[in-house]
Every structure is written in C-alpha cells, then in structure tokens.
Protein backbone atom coordinates (compact mmCIF):
# COMPACT_ATOMS: atom_id res chain seq x y z
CA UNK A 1 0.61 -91.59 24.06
CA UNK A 2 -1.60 -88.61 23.61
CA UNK A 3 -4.72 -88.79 23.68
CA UNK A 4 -7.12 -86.67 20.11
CA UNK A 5 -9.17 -84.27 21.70
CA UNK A 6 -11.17 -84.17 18.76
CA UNK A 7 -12.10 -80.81 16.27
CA UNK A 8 -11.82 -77.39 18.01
CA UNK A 9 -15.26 -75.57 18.14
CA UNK A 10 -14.77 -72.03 16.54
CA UNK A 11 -14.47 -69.16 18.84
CA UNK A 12 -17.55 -66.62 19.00
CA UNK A 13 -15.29 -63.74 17.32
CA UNK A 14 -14.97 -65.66 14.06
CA UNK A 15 -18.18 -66.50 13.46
CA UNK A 16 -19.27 -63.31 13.73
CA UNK A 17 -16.33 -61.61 11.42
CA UNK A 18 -17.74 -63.77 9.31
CA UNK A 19 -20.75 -63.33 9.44
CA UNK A 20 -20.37 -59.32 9.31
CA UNK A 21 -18.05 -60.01 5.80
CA UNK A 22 -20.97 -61.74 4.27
CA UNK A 23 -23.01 -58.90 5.18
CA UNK A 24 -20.99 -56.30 3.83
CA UNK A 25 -20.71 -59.09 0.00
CA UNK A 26 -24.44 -59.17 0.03
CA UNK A 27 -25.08 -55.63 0.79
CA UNK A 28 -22.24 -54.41 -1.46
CA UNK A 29 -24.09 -57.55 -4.54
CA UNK A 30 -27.18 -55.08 -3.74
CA UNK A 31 -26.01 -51.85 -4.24
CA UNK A 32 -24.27 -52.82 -7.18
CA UNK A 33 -27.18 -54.49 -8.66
CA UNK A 34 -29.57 -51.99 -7.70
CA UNK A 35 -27.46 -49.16 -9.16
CA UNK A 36 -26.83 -50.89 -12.41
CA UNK A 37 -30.51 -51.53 -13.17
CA UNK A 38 -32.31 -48.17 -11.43
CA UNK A 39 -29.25 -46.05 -11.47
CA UNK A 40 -31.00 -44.14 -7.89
CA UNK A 41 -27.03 -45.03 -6.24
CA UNK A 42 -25.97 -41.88 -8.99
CA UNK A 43 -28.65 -39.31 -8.16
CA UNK A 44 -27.38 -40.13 -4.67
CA UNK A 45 -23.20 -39.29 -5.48
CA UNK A 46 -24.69 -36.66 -7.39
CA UNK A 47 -26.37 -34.89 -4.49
CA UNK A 48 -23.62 -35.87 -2.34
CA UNK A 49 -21.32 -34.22 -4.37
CA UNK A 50 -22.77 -30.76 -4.74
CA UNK A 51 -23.30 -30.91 -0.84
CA UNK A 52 -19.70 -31.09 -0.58
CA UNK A 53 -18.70 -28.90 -3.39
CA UNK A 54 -18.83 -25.96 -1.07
CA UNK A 55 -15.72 -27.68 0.62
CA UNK A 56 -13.68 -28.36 -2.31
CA UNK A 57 -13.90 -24.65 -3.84
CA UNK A 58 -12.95 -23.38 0.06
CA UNK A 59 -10.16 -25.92 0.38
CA UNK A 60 -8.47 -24.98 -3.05
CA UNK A 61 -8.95 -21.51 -2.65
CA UNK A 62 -5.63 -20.83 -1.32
CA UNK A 63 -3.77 -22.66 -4.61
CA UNK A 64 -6.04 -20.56 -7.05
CA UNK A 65 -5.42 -17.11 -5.20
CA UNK A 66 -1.63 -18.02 -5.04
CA UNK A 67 -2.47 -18.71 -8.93
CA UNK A 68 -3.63 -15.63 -9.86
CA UNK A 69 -1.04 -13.94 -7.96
CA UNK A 70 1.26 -15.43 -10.01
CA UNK A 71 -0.38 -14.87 -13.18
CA UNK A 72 -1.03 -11.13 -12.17
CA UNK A 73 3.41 -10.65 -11.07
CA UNK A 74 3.49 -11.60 -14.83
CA UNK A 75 1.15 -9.72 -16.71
CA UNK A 76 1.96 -6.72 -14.64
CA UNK A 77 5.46 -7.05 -15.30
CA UNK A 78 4.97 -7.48 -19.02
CA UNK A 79 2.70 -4.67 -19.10
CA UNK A 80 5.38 -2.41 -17.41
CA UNK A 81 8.09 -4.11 -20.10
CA UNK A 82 5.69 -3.49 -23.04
CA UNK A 83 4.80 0.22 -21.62
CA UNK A 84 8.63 0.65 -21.81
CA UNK A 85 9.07 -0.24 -25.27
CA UNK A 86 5.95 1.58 -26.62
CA UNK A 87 7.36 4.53 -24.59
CA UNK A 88 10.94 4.56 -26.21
CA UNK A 89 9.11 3.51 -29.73
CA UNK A 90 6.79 6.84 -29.17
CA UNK A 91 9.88 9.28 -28.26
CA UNK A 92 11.90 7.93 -31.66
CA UNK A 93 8.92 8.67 -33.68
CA UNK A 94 8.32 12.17 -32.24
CA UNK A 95 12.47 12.81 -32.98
CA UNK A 96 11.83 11.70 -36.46
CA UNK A 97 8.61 13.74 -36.99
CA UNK A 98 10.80 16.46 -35.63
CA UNK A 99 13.29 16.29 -37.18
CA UNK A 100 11.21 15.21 -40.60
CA UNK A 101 9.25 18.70 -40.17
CA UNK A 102 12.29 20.87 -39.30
CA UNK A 103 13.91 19.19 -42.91
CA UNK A 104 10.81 20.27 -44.83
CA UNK A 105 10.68 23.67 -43.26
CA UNK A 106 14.48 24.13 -44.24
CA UNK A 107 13.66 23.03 -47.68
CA UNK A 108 10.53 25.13 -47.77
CA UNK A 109 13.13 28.05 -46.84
CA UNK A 110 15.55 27.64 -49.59
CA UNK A 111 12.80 26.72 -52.17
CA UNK A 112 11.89 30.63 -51.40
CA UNK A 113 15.28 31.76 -51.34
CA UNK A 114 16.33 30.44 -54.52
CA UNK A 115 12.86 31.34 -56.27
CA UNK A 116 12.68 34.60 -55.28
CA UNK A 117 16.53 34.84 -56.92
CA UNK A 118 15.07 33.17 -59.93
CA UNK A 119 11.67 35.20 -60.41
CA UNK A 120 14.15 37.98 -60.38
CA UNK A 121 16.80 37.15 -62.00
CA UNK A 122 19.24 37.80 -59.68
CA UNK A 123 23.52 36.60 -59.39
CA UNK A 124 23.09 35.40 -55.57
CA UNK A 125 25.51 33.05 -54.01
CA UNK A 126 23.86 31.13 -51.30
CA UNK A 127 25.32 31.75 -47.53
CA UNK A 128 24.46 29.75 -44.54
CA UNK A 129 24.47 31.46 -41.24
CA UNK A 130 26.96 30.73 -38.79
CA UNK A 131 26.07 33.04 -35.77
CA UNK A 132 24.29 35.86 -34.61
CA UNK A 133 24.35 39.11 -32.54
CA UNK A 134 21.12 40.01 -31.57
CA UNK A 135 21.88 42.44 -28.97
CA UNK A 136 19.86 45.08 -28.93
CA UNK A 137 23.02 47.74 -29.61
CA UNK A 138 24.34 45.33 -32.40
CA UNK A 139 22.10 43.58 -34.77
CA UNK A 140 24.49 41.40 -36.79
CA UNK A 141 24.73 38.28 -38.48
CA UNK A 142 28.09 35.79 -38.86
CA UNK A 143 28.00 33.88 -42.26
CA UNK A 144 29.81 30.55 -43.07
CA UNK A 145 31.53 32.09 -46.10
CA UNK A 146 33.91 34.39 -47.00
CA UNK A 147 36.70 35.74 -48.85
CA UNK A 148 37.52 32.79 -49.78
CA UNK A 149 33.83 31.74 -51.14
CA UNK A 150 34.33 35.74 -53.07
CA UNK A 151 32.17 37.29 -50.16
CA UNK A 152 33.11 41.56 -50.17
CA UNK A 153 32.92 44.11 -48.00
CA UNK A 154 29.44 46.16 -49.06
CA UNK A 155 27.81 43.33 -50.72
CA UNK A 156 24.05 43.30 -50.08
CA UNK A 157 22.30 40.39 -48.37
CA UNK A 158 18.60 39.77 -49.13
CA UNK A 159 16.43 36.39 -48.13
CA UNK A 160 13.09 35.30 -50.41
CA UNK A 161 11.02 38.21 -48.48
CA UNK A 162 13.46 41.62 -49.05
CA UNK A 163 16.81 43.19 -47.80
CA UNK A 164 18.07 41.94 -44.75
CA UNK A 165 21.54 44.38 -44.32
CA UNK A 166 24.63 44.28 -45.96
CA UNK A 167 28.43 42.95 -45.54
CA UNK A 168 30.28 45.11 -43.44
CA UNK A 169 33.65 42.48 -42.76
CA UNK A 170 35.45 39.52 -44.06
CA UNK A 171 37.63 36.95 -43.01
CA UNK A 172 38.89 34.06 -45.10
CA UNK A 173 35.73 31.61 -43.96
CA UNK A 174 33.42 33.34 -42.30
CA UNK A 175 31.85 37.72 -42.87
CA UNK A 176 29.80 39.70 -41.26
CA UNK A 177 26.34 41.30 -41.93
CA UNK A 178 24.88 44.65 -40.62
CA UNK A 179 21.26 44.11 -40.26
CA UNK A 180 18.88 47.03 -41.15
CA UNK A 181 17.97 46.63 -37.06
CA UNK A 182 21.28 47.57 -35.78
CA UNK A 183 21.65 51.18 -34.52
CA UNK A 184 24.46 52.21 -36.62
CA UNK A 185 22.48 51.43 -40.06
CA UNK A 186 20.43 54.14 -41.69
CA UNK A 187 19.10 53.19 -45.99
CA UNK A 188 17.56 55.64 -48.36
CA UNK A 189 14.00 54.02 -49.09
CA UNK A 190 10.95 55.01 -51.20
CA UNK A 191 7.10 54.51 -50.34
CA UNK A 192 5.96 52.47 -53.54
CA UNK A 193 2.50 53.86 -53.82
CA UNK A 194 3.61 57.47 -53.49
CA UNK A 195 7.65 57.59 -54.60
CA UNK A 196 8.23 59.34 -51.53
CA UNK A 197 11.69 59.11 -50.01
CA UNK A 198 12.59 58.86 -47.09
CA UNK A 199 15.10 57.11 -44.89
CA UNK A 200 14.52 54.33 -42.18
CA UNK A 201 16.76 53.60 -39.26
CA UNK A 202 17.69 50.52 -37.61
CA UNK A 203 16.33 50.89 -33.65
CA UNK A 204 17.88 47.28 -32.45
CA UNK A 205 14.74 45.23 -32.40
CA UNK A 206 12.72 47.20 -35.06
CA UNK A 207 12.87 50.01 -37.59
CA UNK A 208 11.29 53.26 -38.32
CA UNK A 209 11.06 55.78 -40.64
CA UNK A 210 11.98 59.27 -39.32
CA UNK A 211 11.67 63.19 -40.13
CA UNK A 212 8.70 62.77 -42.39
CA UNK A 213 6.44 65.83 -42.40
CA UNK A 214 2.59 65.83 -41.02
CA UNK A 215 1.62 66.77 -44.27
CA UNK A 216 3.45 63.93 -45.85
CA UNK A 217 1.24 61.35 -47.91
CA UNK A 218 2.13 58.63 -45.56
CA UNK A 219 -0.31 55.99 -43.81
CA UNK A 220 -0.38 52.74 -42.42
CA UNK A 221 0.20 49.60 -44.81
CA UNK A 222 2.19 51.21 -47.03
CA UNK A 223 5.03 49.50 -48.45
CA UNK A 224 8.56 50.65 -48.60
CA UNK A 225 11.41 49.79 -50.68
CA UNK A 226 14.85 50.43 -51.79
CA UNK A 227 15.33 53.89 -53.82
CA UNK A 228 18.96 52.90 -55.00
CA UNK A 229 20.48 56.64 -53.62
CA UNK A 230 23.65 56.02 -52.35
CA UNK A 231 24.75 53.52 -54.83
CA UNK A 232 25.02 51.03 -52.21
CA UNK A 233 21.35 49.12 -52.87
CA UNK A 234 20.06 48.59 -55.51
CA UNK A 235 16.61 50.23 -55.85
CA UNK A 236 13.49 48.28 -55.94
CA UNK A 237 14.11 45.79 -53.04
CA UNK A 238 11.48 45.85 -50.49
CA UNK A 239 12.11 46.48 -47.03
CA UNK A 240 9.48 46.56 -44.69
CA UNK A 241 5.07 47.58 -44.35
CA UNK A 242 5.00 50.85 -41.65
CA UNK A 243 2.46 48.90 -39.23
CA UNK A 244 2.20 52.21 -36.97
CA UNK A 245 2.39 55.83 -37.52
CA UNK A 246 2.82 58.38 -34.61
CA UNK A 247 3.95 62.12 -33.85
CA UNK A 248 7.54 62.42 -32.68
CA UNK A 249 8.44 64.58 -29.45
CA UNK A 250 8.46 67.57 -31.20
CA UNK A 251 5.08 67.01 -32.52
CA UNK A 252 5.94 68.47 -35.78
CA UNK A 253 7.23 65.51 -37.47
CA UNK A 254 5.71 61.67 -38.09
CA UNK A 255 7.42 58.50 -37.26
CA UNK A 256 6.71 55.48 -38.32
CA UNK A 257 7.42 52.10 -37.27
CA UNK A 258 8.60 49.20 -39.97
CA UNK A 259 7.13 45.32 -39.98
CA UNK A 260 10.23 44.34 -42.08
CA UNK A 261 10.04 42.05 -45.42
CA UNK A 262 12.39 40.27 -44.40
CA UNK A 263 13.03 37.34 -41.65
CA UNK A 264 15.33 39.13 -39.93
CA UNK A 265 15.03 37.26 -36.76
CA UNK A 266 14.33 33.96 -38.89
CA UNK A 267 16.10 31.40 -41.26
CA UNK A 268 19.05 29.57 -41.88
CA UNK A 269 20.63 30.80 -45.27
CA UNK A 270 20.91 34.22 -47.09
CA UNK A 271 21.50 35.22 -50.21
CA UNK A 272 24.26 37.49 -51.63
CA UNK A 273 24.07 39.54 -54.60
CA UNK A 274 27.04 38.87 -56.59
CA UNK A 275 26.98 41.99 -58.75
CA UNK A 276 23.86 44.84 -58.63
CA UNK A 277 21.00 43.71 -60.97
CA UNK A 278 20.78 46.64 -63.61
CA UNK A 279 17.67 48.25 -64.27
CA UNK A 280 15.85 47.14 -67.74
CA UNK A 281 15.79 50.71 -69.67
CA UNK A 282 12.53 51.32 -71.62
CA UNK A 283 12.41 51.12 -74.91
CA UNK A 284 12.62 54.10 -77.45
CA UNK A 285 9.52 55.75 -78.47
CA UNK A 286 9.00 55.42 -82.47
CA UNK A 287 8.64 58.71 -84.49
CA UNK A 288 6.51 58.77 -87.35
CA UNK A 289 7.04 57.83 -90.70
CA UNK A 290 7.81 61.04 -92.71
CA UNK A 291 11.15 63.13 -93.21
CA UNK A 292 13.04 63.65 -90.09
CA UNK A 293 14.34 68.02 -89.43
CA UNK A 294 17.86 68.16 -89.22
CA UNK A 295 19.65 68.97 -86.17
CA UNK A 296 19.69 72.63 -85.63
CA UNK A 297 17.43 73.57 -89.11
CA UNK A 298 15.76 76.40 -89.04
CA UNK A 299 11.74 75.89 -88.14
C-alpha cells in the first residue's frame, strides 16, 4: 500500500504571482477610484497625450503628403480639363462675334447701297461681286450677274458713296467692270463749286485730274462729279475730293490727285443703273397777266 504524504506546500513562485496579481487588483481598484472621484488620472492622459502628439503628426505625415498628392493629380488635371473647355468655349464665341460683326457690317453696306438708290430715285439692280483684278495695270471688278440677270455692255456701276466704273463685258452669269482706277479709263467730270470741267484719269491705285491750267479756280477739297459729256454717265454722280494739288513736269499745268467717293477697294455688292436717271427740267417761268404780242407783230 502507499503510504499519504500529506498536502503539498506551495512552491515560492506561486505565492508570489500571487501576490504580485493582487497588487496589480488593488493598485488598478485605486486608480480607478481615485480617477473617478478627483479626475487628476485625466489631466495626466491629457499631458501625456500632447507629449506624444509630436509623434503621431510625424508618423502620419507620409499618408497626408501622399494625400495631397493625390488631391493635387486631380485638381490639376481638372483645371487643365476645365482650361480646355473654357478655351474652345472662348474661340466659338470670338467666331460668332466675328462672324456676328462681319453680318452687320454687310447689312450696314447694303442698307447704304439701297438708300442711296432710294434718296435718288434711281432703277439699280443689285450685283454681288464675284472677283477682282487689282493689278495695278488693270483695275477691274468680276460681278455674279450677267446677261442673263439683263447686265449690258456700258452700263454704269455706282455703290452708296459715287461711281465706281462701268460694264465693259458680259457673259451669261458673270460681267465685267472697268474701275475709274484702271489705266485705260479716262471720264469727263465737273468741279461742283466752280462748274469747271475737266477730265480725271484712272492711274491703277488712284486718280487724278490732268491738264488743268495754273490759273484754273481749282484747290484742295473740292468735290468733283459727273458732267454727263459723252453720254455715257449720267451727270451729277460724284466721283472723288482732289486731296492734293501739284505742278506737272512741265510746270505749266496743275495735277491733282482724287480721294474717290466711292469704295473702290471696299464692299461686297454694287449697284447697276438699269436705265440713265433723266434730269428733272425746271419749270416754265409765268408771264404776266395782260394780252400776249403775236408772233412776229410789229413792235
């Protein structure tokens, strides 16, 4: 049989785990108290926790740099994609403010075109232009119209500010103008302060008046227009302002240089006379009352 040795005495390691646990209860039963009734344990965490603040902000540094990184790729790229659009928005606008302005000039143009026929009463047919020759030996305009719109050779072409040449060609759609400019063009004009004639000459990228005597009442600013010699004009069209006045080579004659009425150089449409406006005649002066001689009575 086996003998009972009898209850094992505890070892010197327990006892003292034991005794440390019990430690640790009570101290932990103090804090706890302590803090619930003074509240000093929260000052404490409170201090402790700005002392290691410092150390939080540096260890999530690198997530909110790589944060704003991000956030920056996006609003940069948005900003470029928004730039873009605002770009492409700004370049449609300026087309239709372009193109906006160039429609009210055009109507501005044929608003003078067609008042200027109506002021004067004039049979024009309306002619858009189709091409031109600006060269300085030809000065000449192509028109979209033309036998078959009842354009003629010799019909005169004025705009709203005077004459501009007249038809020297026609085809069944299209005609050709000789501008007052071109070399080959010579019209009978009249100064309208003085009734002077004269003639004025195309020179390819201006005209002048020629052959007019030093003694000539002739100056700057004055205003020439159409005499109606030749039959081909009709008088009383204006044709250009002499801007300059000068001797010619021989030194016994003036020459003077034209600013002409008309946008030669300028404009979209012209204007064709249709038939030659005829002058109004004045009307008859009235004799007074009494008994009228006969024809060939004796006085």
């Amino acid at each position: 049989m086996s003998s009972y040795a009898g209850p094992s005495a505890p070892r010197p390691e327990s006892v003292a785990e034991t005794l440390r646990l019990l430690a640790f209860l009570a101290a932990a039963i103090a804090l706890i108290t302590l803090d619930h009734r003074g509240g000093w344990l929260r000052a404490w965490r409170n201090q402790a926790e700005l002392a290691v603040q410092p150390l939080w902000m540096v260890a999530g540094l690198p997530g909110r740099m790589g944060e704003q990184m991000r956030n920056d790729a996006v609003s940069r790229s948005q900003l470029v994609e928004d730039n873009a659009v605002l770009r492409n928005a700004l370049l449609v606008s300026g087309a239709r403010v372009a193109r906006l302005q160039a429609a009210q000039a055009e109507n501005e143009r044929l608003r003078a075109l067609l008042g200027a026929a109506q002021r004067e009463r004039l049979d024009v047919q309306l002619a858009p232009i189709f091409d031109i020759d600006l060269d300085p030996t030809r000065q000449r305009l192509i028109l979209d119209a033309g036998s078959n719109q009842g354009v003629h050779v010799g019909q005169v072409v004025i705009d709203a500010g005077g004459v501009l040449g007249q038809v020297i060609e026609t085809k069944p759609r299209t005609s050709t103008v000789l501008l007052l400019t071109d070399p080959d063009h010579a019209l009978p004009v009249e100064v309208v302060r003085t009734g002077m004639r004269a003639i004025v000459y195309g020179r390819g990228d201006h005209m002048s008046v020629a052959n007019v005597p030093r003694s000539a009442d002739l100056k700057v600013g004055d205003v020439l227009q159409t005499s109606g010699l030749g039959g081909r004009f009709p008088p009383g069209f204006p044709v250009g302002t002499i801007g300059k006045l000068r001797l010619d080579d021989s030194r016994a004659f003036l020459e003077g240089t034209l600013v002409p009425a008309a946008q030669i150089n300028r404009g979209r449409e012209v204007l064709l006379l249709r038939s030659l406006p005829t002058p109004t005649a004045p009307a008859p002066a009235k004799l007074p009352a009494g008994p009228t001689p006969a024809m060939g009575a004796p006085r």
